[in-house]
Protein backbone atom coordinates (compact mmCIF):
# COMPACT_ATOMS: atom_id res chain seq x y z
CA UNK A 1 5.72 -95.89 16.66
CA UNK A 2 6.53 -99.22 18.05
CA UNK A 3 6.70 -102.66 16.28
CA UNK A 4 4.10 -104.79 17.37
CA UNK A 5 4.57 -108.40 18.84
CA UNK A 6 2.11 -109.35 16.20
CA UNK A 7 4.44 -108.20 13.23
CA UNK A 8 7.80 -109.64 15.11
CA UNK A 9 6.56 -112.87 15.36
CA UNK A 10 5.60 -112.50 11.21
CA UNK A 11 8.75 -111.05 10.48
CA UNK A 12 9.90 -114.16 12.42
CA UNK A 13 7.82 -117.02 10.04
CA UNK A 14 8.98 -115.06 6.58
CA UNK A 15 12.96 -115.47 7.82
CA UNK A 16 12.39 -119.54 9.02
CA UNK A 17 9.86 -119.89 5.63
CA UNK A 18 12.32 -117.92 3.76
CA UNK A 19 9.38 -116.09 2.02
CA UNK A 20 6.33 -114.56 1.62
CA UNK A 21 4.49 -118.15 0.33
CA UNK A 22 5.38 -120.03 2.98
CA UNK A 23 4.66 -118.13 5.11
CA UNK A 24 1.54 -117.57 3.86
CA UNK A 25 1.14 -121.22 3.86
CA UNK A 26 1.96 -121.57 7.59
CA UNK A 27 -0.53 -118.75 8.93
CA UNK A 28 -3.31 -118.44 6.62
CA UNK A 29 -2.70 -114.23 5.68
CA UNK A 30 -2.11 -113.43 1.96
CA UNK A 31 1.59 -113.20 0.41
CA UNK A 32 0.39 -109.54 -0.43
CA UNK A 33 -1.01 -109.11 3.28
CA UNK A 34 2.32 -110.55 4.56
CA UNK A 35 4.93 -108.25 2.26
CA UNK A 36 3.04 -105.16 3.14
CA UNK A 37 3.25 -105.56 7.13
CA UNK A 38 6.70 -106.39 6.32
CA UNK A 39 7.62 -103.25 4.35
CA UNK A 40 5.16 -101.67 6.92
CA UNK A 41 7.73 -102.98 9.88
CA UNK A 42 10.95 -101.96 7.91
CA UNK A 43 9.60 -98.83 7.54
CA UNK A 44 8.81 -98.66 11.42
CA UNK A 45 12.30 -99.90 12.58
CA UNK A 46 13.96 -97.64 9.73
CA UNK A 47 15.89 -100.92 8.75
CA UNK A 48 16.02 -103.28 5.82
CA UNK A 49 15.24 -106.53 7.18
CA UNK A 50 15.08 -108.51 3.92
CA UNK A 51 17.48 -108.85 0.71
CA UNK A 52 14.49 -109.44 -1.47
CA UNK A 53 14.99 -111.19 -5.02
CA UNK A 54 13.61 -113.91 -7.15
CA UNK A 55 14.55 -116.98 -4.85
CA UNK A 56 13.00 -115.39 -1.89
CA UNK A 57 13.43 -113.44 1.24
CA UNK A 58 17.08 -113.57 2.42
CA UNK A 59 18.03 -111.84 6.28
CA UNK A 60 19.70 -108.37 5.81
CA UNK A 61 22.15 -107.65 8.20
CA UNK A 62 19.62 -105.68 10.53
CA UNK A 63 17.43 -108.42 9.61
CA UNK A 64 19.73 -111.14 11.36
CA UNK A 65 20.11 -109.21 14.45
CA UNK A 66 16.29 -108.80 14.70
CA UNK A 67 15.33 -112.47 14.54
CA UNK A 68 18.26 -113.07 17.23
CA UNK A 69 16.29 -110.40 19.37
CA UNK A 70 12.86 -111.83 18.70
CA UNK A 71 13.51 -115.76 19.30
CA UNK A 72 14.70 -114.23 22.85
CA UNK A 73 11.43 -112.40 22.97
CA UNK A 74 9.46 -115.91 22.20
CA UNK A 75 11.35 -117.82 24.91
CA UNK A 76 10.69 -115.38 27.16
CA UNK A 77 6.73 -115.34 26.21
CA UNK A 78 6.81 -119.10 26.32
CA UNK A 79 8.44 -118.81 29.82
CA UNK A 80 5.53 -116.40 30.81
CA UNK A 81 2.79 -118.74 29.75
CA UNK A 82 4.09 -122.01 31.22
CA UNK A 83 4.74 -119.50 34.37
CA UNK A 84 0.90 -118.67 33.80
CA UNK A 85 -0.39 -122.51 33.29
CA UNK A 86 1.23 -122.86 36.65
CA UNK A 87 -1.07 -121.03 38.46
CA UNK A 88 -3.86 -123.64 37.85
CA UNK A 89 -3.84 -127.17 38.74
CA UNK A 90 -4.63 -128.69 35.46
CA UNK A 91 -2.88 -128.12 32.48
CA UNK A 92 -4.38 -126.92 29.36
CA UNK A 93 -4.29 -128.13 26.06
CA UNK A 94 -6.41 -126.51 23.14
CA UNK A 95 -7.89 -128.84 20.08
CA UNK A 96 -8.58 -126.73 17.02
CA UNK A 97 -10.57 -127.85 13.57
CA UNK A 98 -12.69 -126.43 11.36
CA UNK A 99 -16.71 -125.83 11.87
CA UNK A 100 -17.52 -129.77 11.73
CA UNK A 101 -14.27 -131.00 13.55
CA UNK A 102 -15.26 -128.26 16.44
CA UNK A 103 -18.41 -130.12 16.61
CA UNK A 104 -17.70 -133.57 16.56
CA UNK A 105 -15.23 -133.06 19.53
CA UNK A 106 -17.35 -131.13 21.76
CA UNK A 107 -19.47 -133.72 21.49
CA UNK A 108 -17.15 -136.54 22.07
CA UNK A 109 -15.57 -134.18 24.91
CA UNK A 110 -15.34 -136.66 27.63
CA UNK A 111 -12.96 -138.81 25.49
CA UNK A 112 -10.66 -136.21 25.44
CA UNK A 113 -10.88 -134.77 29.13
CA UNK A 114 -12.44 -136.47 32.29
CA UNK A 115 -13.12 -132.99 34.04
CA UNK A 116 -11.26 -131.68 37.16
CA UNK A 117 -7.85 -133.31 37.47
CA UNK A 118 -7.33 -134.81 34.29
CA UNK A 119 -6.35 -132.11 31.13
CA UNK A 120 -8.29 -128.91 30.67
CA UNK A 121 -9.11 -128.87 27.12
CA UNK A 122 -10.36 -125.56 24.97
CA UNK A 123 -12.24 -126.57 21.74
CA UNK A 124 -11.88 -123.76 18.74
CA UNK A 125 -13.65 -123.32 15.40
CA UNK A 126 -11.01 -122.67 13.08
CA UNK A 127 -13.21 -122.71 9.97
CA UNK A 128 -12.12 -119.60 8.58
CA UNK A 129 -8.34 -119.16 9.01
CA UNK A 130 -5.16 -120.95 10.08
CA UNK A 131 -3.13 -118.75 11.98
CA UNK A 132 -4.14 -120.74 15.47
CA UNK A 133 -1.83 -122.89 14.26
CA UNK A 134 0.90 -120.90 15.61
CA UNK A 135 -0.52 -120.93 19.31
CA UNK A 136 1.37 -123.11 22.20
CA UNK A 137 -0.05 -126.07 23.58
CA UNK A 138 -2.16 -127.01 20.28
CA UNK A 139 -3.41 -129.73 18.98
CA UNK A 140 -4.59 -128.71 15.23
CA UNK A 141 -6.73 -130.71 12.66
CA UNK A 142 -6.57 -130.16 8.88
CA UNK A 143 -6.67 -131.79 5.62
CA UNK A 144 -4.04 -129.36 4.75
CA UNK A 145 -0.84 -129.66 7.03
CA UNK A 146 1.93 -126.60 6.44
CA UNK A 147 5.01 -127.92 4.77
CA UNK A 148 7.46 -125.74 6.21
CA UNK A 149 7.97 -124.91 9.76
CA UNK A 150 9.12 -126.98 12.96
CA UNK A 151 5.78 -129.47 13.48
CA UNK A 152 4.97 -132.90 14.15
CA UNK A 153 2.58 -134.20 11.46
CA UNK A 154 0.27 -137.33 12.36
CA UNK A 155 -1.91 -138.72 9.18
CA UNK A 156 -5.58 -139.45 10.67
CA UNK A 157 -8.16 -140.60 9.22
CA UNK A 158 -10.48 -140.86 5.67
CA UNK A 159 -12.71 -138.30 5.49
CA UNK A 160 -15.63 -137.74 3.11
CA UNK A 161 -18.60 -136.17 1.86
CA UNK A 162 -21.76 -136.45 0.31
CA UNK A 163 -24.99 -134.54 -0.41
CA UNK A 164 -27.64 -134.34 2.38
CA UNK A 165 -31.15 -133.28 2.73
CA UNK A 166 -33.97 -133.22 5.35
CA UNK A 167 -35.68 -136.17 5.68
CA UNK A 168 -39.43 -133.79 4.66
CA UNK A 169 -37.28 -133.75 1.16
CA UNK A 170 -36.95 -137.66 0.87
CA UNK A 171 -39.62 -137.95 -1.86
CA UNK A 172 -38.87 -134.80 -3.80
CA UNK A 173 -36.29 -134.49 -6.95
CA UNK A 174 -36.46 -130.73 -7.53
CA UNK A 175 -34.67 -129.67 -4.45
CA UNK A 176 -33.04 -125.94 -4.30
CA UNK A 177 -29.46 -126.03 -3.27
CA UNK A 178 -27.40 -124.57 -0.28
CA UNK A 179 -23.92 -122.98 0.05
CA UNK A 180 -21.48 -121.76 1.55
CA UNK A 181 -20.46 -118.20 0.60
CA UNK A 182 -18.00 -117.89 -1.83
CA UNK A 183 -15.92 -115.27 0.40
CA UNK A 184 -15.92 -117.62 3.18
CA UNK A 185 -15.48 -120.95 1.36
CA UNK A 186 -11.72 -122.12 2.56
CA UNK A 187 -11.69 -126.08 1.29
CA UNK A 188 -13.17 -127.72 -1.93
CA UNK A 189 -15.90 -129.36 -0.09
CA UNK A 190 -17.70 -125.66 0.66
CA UNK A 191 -16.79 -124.39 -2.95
CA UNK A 192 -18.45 -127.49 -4.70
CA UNK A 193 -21.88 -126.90 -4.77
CA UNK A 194 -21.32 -123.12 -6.28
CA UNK A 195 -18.59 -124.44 -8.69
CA UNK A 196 -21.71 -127.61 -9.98
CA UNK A 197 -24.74 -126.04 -9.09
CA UNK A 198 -23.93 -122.04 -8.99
CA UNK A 199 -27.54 -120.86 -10.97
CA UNK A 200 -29.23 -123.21 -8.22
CA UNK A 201 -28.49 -121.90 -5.09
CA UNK A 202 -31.70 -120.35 -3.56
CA UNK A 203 -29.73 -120.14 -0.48
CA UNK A 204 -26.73 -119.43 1.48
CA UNK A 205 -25.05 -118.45 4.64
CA UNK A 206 -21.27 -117.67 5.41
CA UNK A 207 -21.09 -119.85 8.66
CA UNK A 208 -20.78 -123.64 8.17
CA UNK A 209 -23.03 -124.28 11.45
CA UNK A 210 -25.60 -122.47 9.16
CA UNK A 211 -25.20 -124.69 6.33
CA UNK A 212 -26.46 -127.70 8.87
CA UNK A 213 -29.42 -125.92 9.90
CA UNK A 214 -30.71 -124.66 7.03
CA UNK A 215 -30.39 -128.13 5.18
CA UNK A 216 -31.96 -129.45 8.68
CA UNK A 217 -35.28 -127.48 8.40
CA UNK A 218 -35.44 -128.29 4.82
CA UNK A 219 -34.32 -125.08 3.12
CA UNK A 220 -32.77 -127.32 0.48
CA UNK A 221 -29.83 -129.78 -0.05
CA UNK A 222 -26.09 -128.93 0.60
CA UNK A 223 -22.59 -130.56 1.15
CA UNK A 224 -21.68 -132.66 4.78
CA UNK A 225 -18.97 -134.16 5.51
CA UNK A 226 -20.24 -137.70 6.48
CA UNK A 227 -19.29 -137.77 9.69
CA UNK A 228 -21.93 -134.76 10.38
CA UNK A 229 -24.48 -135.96 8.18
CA UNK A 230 -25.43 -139.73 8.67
CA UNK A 231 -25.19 -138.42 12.38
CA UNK A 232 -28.60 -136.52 11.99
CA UNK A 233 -31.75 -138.48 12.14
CA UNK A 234 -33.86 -135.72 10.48
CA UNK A 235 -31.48 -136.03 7.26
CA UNK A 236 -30.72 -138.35 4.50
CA UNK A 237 -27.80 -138.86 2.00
CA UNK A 238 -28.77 -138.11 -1.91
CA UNK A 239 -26.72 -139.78 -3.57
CA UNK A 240 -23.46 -141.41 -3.75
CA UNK A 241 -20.05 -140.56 -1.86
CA UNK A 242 -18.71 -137.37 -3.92
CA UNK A 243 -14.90 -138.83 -4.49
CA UNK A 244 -13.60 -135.85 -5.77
CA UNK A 245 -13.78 -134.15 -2.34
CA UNK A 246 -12.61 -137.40 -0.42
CA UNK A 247 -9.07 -136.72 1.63
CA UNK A 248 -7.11 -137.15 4.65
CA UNK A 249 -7.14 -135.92 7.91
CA UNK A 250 -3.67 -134.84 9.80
CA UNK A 251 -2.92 -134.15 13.40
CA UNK A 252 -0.43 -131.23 13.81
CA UNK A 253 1.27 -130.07 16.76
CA UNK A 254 4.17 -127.72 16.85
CA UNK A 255 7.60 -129.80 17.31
CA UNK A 256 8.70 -128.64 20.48
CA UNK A 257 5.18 -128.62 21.95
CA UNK A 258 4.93 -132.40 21.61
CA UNK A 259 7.20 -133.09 24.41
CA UNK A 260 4.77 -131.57 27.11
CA UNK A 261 3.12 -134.59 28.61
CA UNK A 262 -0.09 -133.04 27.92
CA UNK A 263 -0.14 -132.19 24.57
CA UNK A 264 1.34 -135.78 23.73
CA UNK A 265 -1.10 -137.22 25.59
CA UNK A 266 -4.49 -134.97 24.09
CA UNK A 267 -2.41 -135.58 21.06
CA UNK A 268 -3.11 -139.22 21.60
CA UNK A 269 -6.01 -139.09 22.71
CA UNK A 270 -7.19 -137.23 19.72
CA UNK A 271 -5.69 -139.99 17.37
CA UNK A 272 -7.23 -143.11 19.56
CA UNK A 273 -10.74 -140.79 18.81
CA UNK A 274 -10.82 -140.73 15.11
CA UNK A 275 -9.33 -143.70 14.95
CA UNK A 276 -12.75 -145.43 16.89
CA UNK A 277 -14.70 -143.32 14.29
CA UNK A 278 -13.14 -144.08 11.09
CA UNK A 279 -15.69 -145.83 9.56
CA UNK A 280 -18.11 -142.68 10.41
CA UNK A 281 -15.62 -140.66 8.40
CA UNK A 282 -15.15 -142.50 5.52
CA UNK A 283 -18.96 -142.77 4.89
CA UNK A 284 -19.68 -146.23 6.12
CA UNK A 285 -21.80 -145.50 8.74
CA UNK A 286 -20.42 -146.03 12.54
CA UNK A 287 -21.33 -144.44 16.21
């Protein structure tokens, strides 16, 4: 049985993390997830990789040969995708956020690309895990940026929430709530209604896109960030700003990717974006 390229490239983030928590940190997967496809690796190569002990994962011999072996195996797959970007005229840059991120730049698209001869741009929903923060030729927003790892960090914008509801709801106090599931609730903004209101959820879905429509056709009230909400006309705010779930916004790119022209400059462009919307973010309204 053969190691994976999957696995090398995990057995690569543990050694540079230096162990199983950061590196859980920097791609989203369990520390439990991450130690068995290591043992699960070892036990494929039939070689200890890791000294393990209470300050961490520390390179075995075998373990310090491998990683030599696999950072030539990344250079070489980063030569075969700029190779591959060659073969089209534009290049390509990917922006990734969560579920209402995702949204809010396909629909400001055009700021970021101008169509054929200007930067191809990809837009992914990254709601539910982090490990596209690995990918080349990213440009990756979260209120969470990894603290380990070779990235450039950019701090955005405010961003906050509040509780919305469907305009047919304006005049009505006794409103059921909506939620997120609780096994696909990543941030504290899609946990709070379950952790304040858990007995009065009537309904729920496990895709945030869901969560807009259902509070949309008046299914009941939920959690927005403001930038989504006070951008539908058929909803209202009920109440204040929730400051408890009020943070920050960062712009990540890996380190070495920031010197391609293109990612600097979708980079930028993404910054010069939020930027013209921060008021939207922070809750005070905007276009």
């Amino acid at each position: 049985m053969e190691a994976s390229w999957d696995d090398l490239r995990l057995f690569m983030i543990v050694a540079e993390c230096g162990g199983l928590s950061g590196a859980a940190a920097r791609t989203g997967l369990s520390a439990p997830t991450i130690g068995r496809r290591i043992l699960a690796l070892e036990r494929t190569m039939n070689r200890l990789l890791f000294e393990r002990s209470r300050r961490g994962y520390v390179l075995a011999k075998d373990g310090e040969i491998l990683l030599e072996q696999v950072k030539q195996m990344q250079k070489i797959s980063t030569d075969i995708t700029d190779w591959h970007g060659g073969a089209f005229k534009d290049p390509v840059v990917e922006v990734a956020g969560d579920t209402w991120l995702a949204m809010f730049f396909a629909h400001h698209g055009k700021a970021l690309s101008k169509g054929p001869g200007d930067i191809r741009v990809g837009f992914t929903d990254c709601h539910e895990t982090t490990q596209h923060i690995n990918r080349d030729r990213l440009v990756f927003l979260t209120i969470a940026p990894p603290t380990s790892g070779n990235y450039a960090i950019l701090q955005s914008v405010v961003m906050r929430y509040a509780v919305y509801k469907s305009i047919e709801l304006a005049q009505t106090e006794d409103v059921p709530w909506i939620s997120l599931g609780k096994e696909t609730s990543r941030f504290p903004a899609d946990r709070w209604v379950f952790e304040h209101y858990d007995r009065e959820i009537y309904s729920w879905t496990n895709k945030a896109h869901m969560l807009l429509h259902l509070i949309v056709s008046g299914q009941g009230r939920g959690v927005l960030p403001c930038f989504i909400g006070d951008m539908q006309p058929s909803v209202i705010r009920e109440g204040d700003i929730i400051e408890d779930l009020t943070t920050r916004l960062y712009i990540v790119v890996n380190d070495d990717d920031r010197r391609r022209p293109e990612v600097r400059m979708m980079m930028d462009r993404v910054a010069g974006l939020l930027s013209d919307h921060a008021e939207l973010f922070a809750g005070r309204g905007g276009a």
